[in-house]
Protein backbone atom coordinates (compact mmCIF):
# COMPACT_ATOMS: atom_id res chain seq x y z
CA UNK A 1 -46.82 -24.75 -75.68
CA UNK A 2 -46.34 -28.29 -75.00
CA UNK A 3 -47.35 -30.33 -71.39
CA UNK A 4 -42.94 -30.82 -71.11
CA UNK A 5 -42.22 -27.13 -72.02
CA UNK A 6 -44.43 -26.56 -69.30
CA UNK A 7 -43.02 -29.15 -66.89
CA UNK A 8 -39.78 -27.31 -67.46
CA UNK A 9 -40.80 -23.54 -66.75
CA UNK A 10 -42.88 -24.92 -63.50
CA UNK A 11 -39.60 -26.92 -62.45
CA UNK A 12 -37.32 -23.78 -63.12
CA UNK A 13 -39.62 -21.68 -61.30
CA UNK A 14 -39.80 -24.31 -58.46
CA UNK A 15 -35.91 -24.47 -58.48
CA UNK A 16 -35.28 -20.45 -58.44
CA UNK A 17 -37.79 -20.08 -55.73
CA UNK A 18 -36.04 -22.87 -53.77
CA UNK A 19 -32.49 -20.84 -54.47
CA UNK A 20 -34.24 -17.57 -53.55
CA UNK A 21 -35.68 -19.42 -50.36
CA UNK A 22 -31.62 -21.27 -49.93
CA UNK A 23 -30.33 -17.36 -49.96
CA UNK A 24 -32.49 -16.15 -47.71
CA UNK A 25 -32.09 -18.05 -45.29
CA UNK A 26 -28.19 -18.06 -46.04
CA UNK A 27 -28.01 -14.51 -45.51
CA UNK A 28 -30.36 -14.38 -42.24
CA UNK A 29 -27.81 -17.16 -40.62
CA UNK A 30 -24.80 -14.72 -42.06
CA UNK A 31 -26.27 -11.98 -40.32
CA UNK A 32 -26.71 -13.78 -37.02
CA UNK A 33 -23.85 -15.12 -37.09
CA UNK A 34 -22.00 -11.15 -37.90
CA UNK A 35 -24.28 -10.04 -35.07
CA UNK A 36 -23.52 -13.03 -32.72
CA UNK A 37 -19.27 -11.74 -33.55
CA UNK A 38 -19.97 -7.84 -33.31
CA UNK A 39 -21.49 -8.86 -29.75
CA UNK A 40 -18.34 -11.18 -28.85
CA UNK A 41 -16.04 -8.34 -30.25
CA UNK A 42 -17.40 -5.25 -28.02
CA UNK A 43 -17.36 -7.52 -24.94
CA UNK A 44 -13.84 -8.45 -25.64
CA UNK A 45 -12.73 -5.05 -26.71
CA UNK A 46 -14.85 -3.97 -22.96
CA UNK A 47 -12.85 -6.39 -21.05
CA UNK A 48 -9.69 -5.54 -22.55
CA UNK A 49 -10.38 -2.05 -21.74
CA UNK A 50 -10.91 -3.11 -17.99
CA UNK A 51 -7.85 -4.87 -17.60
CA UNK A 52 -6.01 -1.94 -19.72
CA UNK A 53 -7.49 0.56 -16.56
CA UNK A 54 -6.99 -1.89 -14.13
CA UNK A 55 -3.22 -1.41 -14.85
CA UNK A 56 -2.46 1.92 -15.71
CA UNK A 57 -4.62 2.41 -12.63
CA UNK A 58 -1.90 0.64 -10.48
CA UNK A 59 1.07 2.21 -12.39
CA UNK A 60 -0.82 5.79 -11.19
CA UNK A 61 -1.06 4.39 -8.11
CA UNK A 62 2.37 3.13 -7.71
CA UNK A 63 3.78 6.49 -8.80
CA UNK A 64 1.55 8.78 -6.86
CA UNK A 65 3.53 6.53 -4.10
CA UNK A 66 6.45 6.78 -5.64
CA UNK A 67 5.98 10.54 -6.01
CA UNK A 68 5.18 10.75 -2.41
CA UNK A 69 7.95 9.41 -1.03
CA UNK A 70 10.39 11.43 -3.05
CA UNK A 71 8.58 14.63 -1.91
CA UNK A 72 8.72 13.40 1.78
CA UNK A 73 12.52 12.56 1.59
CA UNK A 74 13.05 16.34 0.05
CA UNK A 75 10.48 17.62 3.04
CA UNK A 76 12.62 16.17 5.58
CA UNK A 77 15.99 17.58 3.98
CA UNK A 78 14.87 20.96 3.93
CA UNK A 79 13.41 20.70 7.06
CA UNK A 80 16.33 19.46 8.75
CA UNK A 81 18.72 22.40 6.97
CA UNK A 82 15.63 24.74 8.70
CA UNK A 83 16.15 23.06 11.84
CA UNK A 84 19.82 23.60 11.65
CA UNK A 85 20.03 26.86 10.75
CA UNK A 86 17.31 28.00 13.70
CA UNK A 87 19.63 26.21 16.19
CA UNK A 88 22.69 28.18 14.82
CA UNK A 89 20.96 31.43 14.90
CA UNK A 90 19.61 30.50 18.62
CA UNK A 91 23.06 30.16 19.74
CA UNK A 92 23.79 33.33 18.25
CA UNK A 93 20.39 34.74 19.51
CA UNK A 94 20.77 33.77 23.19
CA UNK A 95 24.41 34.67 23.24
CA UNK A 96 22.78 38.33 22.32
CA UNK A 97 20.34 38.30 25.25
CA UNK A 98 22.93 37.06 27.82
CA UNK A 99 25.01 40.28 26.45
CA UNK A 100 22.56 42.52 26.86
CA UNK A 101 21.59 41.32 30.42
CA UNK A 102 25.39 41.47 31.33
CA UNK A 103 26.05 44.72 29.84
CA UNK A 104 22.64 46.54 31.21
């Protein structure tokens, strides 16, 4: 084999290690750089999430209130047809007594 054959071989060697070295490295910086995204990604996705609660939080909270008030406002109809029919039948209940008194 000839001193230039040899030249050759030692410079392709030289040039595939170089590529393997140029790879390497290429795919360390890709993975960094997928890892360095992945991170960004999950905090995003957290915070999103957080706002998301933060709201549907409010819109429970807002109709629990709502809810509340509607229930009150039936409370004090039923309440006040409960109140009026107790004073009817108290009229009714005294104008018993006051007969019985009278006619004992």
């Amino acid at each position: 084999m000839s001193f230039e054959a040899i030249n050759r071989i030692s410079q392709a060697e030289a040039e595939a290690k170089a590529a393997v070295a140029a790879a390497e490295a290429k795919a360390k910086q890709m993975s960094a750089d997928a890892e360095t995204a992945g991170k960004a990604a999950v905090q995003a996705a957290g915070e999103r999430a957080k706002g998301e609660l933060q709201q549907l939080r409010a819109k429970a909270g807002e109709k629990s209130r709502d809810d509340a008030a509607d229930l009150r406002g039936e409370l004090e109809n039923r309440k006040a047809a409960l109140r009026a029919r107790a004073e009817a039948r108290l009229d009714k209940a005294a104008a018993l007594v006051v007969e019985r008194i009278v006619n004992s």
